[in-house]
PDB file of N, CA and C in Angstrom:
ATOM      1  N   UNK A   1       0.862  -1.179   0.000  1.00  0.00           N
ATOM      2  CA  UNK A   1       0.000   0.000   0.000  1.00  0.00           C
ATOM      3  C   UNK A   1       0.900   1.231   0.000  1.00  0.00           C
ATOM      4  N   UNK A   2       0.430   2.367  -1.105  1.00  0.00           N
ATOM      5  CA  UNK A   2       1.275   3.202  -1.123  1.00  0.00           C
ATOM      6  C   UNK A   2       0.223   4.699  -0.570  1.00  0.00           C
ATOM      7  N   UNK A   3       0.935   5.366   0.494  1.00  0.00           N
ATOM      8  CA  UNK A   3       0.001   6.534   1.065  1.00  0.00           C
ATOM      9  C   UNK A   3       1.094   7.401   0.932  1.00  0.00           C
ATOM     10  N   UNK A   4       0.294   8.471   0.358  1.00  0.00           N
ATOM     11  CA  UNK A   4       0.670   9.843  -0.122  1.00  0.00           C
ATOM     12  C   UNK A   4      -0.470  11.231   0.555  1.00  0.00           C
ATOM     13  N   UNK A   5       0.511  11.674   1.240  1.00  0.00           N
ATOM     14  CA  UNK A   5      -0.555  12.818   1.940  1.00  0.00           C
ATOM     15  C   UNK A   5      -0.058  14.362   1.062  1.00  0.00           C
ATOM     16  N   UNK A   6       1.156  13.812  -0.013  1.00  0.00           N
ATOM     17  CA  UNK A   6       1.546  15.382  -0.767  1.00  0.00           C
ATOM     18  C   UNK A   6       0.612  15.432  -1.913  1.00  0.00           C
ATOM     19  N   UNK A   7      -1.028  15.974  -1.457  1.00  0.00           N
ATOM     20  CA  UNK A   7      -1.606  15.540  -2.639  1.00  0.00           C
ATOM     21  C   UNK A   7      -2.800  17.205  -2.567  1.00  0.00           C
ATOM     22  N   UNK A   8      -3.611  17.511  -3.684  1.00  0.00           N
ATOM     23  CA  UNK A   8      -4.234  18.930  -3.804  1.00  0.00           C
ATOM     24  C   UNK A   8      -5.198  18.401  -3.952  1.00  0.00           C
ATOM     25  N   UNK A   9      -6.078  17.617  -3.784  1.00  0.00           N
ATOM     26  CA  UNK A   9      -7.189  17.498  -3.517  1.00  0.00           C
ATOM     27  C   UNK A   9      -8.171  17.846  -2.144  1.00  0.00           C
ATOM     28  N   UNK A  10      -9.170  18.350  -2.610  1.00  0.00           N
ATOM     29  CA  UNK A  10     -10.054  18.344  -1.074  1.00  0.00           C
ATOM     30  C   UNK A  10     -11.059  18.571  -1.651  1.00  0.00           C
ATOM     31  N   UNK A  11     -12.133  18.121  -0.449  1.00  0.00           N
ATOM     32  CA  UNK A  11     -13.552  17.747  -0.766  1.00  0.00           C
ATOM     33  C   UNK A  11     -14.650  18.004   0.923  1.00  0.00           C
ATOM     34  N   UNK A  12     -15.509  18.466  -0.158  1.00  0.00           N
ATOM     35  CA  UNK A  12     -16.318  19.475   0.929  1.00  0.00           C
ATOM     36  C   UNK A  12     -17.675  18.632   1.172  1.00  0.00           C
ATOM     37  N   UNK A  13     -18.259  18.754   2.141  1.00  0.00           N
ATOM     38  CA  UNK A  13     -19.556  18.604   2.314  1.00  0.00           C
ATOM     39  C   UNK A  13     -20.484  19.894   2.446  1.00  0.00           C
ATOM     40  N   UNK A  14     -22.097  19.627   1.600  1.00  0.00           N
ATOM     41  CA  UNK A  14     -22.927  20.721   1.440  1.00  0.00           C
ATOM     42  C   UNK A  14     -23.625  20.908   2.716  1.00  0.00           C
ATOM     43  N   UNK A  15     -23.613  21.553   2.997  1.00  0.00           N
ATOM     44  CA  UNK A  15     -24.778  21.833   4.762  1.00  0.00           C
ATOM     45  C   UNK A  15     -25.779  23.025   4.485  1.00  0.00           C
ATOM     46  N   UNK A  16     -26.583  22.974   5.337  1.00  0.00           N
ATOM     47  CA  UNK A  16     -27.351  24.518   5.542  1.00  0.00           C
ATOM     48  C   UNK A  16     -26.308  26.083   6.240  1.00  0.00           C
ATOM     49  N   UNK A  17     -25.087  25.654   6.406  1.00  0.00           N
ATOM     50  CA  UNK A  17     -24.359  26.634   6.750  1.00  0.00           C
ATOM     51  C   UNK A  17     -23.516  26.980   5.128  1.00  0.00           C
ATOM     52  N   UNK A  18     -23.268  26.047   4.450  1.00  0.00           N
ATOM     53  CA  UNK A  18     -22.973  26.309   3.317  1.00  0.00           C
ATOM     54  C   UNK A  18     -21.621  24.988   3.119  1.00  0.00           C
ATOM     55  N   UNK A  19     -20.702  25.152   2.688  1.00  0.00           N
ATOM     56  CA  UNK A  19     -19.604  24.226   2.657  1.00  0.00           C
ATOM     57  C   UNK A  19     -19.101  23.891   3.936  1.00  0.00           C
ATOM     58  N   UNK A  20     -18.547  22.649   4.418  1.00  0.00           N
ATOM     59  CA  UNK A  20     -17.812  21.877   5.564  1.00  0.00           C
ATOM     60  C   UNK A  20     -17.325  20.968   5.136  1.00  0.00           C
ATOM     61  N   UNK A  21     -16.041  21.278   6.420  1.00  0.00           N
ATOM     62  CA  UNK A  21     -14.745  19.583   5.942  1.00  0.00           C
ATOM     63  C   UNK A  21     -15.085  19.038   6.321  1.00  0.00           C
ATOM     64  N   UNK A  22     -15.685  17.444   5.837  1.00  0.00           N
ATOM     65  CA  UNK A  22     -16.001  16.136   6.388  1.00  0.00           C
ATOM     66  C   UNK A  22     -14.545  15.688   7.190  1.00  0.00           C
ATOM     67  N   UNK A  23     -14.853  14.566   7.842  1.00  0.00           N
ATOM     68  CA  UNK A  23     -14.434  14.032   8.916  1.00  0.00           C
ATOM     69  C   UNK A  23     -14.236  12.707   8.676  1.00  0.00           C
ATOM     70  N   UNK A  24     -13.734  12.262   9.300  1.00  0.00           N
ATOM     71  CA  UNK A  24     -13.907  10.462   9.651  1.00  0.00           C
ATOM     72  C   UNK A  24     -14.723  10.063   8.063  1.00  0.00           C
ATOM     73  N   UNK A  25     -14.297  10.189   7.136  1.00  0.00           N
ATOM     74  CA  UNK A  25     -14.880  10.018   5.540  1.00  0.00           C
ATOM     75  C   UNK A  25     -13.834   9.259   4.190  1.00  0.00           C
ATOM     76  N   UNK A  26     -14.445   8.043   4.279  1.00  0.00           N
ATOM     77  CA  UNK A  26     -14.025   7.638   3.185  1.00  0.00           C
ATOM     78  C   UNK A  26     -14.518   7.419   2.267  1.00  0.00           C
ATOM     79  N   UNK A  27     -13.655   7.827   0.973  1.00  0.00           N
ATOM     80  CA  UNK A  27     -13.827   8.399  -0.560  1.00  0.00           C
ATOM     81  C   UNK A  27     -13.451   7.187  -1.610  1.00  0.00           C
ATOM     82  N   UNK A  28     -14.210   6.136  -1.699  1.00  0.00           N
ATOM     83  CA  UNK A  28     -13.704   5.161  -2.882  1.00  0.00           C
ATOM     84  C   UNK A  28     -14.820   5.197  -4.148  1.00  0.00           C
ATOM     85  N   UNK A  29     -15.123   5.748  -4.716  1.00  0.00           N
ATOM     86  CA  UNK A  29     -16.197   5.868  -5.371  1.00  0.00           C
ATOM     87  C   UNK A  29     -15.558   7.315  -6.141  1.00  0.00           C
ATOM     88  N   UNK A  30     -16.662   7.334  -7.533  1.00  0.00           N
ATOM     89  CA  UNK A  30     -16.490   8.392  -8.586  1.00  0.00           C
ATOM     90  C   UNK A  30     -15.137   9.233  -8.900  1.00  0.00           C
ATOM     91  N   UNK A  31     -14.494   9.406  -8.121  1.00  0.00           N
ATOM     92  CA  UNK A  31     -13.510  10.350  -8.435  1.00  0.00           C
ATOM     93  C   UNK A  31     -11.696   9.753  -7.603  1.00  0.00           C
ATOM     94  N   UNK A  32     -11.952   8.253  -7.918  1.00  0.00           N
ATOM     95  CA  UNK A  32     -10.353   7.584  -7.599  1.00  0.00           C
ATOM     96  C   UNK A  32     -10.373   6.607  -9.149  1.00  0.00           C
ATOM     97  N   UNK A  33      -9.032   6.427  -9.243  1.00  0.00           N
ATOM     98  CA  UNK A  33      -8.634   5.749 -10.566  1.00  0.00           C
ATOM     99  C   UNK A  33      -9.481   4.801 -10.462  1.00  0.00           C
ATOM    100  N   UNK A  34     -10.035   4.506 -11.734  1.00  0.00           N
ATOM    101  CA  UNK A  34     -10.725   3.641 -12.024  1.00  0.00           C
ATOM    102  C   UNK A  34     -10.312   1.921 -11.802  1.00  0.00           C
ATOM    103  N   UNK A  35      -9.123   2.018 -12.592  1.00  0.00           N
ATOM    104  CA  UNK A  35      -7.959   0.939 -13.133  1.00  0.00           C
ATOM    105  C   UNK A  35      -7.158   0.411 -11.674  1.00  0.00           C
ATOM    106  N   UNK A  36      -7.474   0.866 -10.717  1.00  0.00           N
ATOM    107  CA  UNK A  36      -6.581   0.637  -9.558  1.00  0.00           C
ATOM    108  C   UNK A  36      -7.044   0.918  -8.156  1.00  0.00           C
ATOM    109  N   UNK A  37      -7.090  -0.363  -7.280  1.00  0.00           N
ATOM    110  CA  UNK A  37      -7.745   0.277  -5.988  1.00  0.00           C
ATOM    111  C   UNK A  37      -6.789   1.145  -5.162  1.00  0.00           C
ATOM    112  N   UNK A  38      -7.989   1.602  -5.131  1.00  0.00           N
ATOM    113  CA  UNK A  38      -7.157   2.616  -3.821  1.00  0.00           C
ATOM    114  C   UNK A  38      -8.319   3.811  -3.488  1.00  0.00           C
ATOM    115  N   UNK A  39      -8.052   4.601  -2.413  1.00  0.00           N
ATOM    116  CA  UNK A  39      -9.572   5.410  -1.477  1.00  0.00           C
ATOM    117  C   UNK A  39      -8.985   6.182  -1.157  1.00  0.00           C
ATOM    118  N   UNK A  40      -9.355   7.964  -0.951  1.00  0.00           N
ATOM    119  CA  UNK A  40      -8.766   8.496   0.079  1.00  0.00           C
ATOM    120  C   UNK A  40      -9.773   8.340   1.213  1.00  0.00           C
ATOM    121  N   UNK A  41      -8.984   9.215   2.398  1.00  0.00           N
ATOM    122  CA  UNK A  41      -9.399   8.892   3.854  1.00  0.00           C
ATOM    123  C   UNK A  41      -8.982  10.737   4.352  1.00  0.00           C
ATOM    124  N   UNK A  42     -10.375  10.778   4.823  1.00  0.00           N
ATOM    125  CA  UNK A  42     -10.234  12.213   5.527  1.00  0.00           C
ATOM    126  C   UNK A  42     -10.565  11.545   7.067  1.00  0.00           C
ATOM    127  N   UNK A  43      -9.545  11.826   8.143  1.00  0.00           N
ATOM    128  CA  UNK A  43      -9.283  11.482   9.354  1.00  0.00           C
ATOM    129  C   UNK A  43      -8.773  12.635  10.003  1.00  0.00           C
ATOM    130  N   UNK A  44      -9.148  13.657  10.453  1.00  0.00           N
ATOM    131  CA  UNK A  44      -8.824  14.925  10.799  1.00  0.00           C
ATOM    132  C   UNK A  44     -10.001  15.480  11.001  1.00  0.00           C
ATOM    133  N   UNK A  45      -9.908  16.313  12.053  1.00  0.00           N
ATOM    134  CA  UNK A  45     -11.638  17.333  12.000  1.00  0.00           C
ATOM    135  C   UNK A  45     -10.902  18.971  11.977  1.00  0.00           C
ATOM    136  N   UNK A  46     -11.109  19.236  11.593  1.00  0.00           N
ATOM    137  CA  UNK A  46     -10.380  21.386  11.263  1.00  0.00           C
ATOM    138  C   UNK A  46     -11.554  21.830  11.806  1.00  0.00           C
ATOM    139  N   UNK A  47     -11.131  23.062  12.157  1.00  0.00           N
ATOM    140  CA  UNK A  47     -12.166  24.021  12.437  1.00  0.00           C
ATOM    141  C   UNK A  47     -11.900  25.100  11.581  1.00  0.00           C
ATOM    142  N   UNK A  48     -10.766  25.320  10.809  1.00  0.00           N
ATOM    143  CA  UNK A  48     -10.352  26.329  10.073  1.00  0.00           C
ATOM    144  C   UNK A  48      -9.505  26.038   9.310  1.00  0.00           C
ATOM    145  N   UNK A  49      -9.516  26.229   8.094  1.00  0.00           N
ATOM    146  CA  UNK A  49      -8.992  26.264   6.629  1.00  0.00           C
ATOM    147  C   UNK A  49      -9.812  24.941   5.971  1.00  0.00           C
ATOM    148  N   UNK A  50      -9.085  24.008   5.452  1.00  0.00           N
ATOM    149  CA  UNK A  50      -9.761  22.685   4.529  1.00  0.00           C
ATOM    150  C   UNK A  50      -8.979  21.187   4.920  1.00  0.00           C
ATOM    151  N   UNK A  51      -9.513  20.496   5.367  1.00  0.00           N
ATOM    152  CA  UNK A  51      -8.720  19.019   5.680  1.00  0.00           C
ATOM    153  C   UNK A  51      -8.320  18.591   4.385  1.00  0.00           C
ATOM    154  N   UNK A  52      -6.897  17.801   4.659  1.00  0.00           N
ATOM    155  CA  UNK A  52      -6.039  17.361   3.792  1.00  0.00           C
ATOM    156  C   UNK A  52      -6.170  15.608   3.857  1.00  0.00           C
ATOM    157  N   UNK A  53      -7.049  15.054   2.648  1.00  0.00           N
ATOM    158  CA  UNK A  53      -7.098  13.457   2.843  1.00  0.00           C
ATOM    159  C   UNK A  53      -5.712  12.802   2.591  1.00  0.00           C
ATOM    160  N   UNK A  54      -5.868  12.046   2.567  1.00  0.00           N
ATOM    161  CA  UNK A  54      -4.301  11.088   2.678  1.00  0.00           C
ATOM    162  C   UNK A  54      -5.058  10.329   1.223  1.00  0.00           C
ATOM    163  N   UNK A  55      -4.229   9.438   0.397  1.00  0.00           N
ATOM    164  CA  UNK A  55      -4.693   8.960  -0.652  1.00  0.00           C
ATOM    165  C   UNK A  55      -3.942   7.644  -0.740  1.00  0.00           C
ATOM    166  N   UNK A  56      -4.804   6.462  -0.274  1.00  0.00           N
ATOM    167  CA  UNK A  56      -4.058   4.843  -0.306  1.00  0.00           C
ATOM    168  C   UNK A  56      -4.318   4.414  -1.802  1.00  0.00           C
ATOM    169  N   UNK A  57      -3.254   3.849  -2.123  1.00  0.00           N
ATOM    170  CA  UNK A  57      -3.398   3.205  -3.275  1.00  0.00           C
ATOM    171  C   UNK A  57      -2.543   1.448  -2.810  1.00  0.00           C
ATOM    172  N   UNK A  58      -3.579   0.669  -3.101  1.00  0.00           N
ATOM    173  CA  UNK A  58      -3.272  -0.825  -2.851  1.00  0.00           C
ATOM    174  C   UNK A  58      -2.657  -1.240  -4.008  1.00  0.00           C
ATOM    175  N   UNK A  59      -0.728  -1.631  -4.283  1.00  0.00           N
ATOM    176  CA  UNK A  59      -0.327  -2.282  -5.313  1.00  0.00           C
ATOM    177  C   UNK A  59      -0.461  -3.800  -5.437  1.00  0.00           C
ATOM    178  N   UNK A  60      -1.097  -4.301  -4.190  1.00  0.00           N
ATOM    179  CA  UNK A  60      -0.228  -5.700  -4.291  1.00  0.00           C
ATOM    180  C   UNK A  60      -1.623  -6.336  -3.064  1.00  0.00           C
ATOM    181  N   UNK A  61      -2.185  -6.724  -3.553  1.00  0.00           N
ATOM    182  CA  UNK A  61      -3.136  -7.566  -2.515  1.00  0.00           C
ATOM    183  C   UNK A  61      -3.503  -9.027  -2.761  1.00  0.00           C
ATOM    184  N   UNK A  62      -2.439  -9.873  -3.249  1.00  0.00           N
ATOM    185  CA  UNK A  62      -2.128 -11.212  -4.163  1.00  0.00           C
ATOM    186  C   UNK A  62      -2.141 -12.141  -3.105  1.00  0.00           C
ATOM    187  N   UNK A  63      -1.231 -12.246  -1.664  1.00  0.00           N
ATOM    188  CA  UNK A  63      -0.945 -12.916  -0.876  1.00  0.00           C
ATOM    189  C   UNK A  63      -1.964 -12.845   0.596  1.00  0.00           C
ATOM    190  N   UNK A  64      -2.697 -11.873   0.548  1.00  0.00           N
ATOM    191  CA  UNK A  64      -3.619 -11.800   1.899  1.00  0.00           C
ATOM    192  C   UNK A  64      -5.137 -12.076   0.833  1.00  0.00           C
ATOM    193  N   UNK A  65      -5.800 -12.103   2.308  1.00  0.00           N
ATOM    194  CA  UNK A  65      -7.105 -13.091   2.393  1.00  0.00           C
ATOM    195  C   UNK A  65      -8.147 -11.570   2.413  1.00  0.00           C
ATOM    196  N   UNK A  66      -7.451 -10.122   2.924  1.00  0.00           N
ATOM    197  CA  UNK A  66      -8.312  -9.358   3.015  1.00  0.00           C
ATOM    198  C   UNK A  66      -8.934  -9.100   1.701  1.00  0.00           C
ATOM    199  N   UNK A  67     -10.385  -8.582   1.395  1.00  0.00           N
ATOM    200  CA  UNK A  67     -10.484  -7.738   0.688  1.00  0.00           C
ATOM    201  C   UNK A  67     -10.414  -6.266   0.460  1.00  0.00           C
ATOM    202  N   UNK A  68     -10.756  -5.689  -0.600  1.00  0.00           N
ATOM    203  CA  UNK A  68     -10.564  -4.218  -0.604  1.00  0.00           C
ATOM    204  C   UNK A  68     -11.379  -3.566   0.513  1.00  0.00           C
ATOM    205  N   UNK A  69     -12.553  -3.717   1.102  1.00  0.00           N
ATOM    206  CA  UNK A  69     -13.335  -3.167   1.930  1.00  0.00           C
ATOM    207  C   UNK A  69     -12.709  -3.413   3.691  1.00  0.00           C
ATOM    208  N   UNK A  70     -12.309  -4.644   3.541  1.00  0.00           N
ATOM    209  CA  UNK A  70     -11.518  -4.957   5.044  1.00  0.00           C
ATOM    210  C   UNK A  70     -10.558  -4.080   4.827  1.00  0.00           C
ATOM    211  N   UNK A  71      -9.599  -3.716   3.928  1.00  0.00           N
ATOM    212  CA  UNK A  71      -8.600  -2.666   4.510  1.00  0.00           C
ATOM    213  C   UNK A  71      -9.181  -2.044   4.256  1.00  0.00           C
ATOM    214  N   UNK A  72     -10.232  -1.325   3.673  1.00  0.00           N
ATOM    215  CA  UNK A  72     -10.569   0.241   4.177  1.00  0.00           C
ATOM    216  C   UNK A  72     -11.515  -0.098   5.575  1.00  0.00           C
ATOM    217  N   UNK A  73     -11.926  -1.186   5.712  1.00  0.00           N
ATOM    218  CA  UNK A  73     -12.253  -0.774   7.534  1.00  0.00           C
ATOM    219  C   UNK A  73     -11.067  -0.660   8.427  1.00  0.00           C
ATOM    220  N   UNK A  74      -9.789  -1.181   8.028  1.00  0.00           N
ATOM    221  CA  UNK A  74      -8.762  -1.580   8.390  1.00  0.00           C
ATOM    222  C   UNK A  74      -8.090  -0.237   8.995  1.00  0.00           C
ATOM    223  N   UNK A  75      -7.996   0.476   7.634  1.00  0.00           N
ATOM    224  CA  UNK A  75      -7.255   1.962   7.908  1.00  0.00           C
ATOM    225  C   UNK A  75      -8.193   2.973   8.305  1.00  0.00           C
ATOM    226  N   UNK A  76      -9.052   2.539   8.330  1.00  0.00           N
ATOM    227  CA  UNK A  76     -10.318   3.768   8.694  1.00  0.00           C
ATOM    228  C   UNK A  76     -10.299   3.706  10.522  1.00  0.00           C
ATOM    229  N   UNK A  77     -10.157   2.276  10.542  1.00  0.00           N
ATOM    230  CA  UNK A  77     -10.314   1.840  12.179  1.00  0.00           C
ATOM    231  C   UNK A  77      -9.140   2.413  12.882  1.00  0.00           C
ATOM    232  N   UNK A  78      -7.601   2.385  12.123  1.00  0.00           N
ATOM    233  CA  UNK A  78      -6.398   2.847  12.705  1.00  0.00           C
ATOM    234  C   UNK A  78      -5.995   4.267  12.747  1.00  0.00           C
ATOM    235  N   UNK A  79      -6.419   4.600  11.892  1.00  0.00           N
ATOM    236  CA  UNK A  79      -6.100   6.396  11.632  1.00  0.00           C
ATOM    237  C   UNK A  79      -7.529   7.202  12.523  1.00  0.00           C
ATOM    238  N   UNK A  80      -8.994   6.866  12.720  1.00  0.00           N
ATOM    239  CA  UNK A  80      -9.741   7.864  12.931  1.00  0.00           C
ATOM    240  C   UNK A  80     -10.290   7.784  14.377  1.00  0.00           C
TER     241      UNK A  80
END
């Protein structure tokens, strides 16, 4: 697993206050490479400026029994 936190992405949630940084939120769906697993993970709560997700990309999941969803409960459970 390769994690990269030097990355320009961020992603907002819509509220009745207007935009907010999600939290404890993982992102595997619509907008990660298609061709390759991998999720980001927003694990941080801000009160000011924009949270910075971390971005896992799984090269090699040949020899374990997990699937893709067990490590994202995996790293979701360790980081948040």
């Amino acid at each position: 697993i390769i994690v990269n936190k030097q990355i320009n992405d961020r992603f907002f949630l819509e509220s009745n206050k207007g935009l907010d940084n999600p939290s404890g939120v993982v992102i595997c769906d619509e907008v990660v490479q298609k061709d390759r697993a991998n999720f980001y993970l927003i694990a941080q709560r801000v009160n000011q400026g924009t949270a910075t997700p971390t971005h896992y990309l799984i090269l090699d999941n040949q020899g374990s029994s997990l699937s893709f969803e067990d490590i994202i409960q995996i790293t979701y459970n360790m980081t948040f």
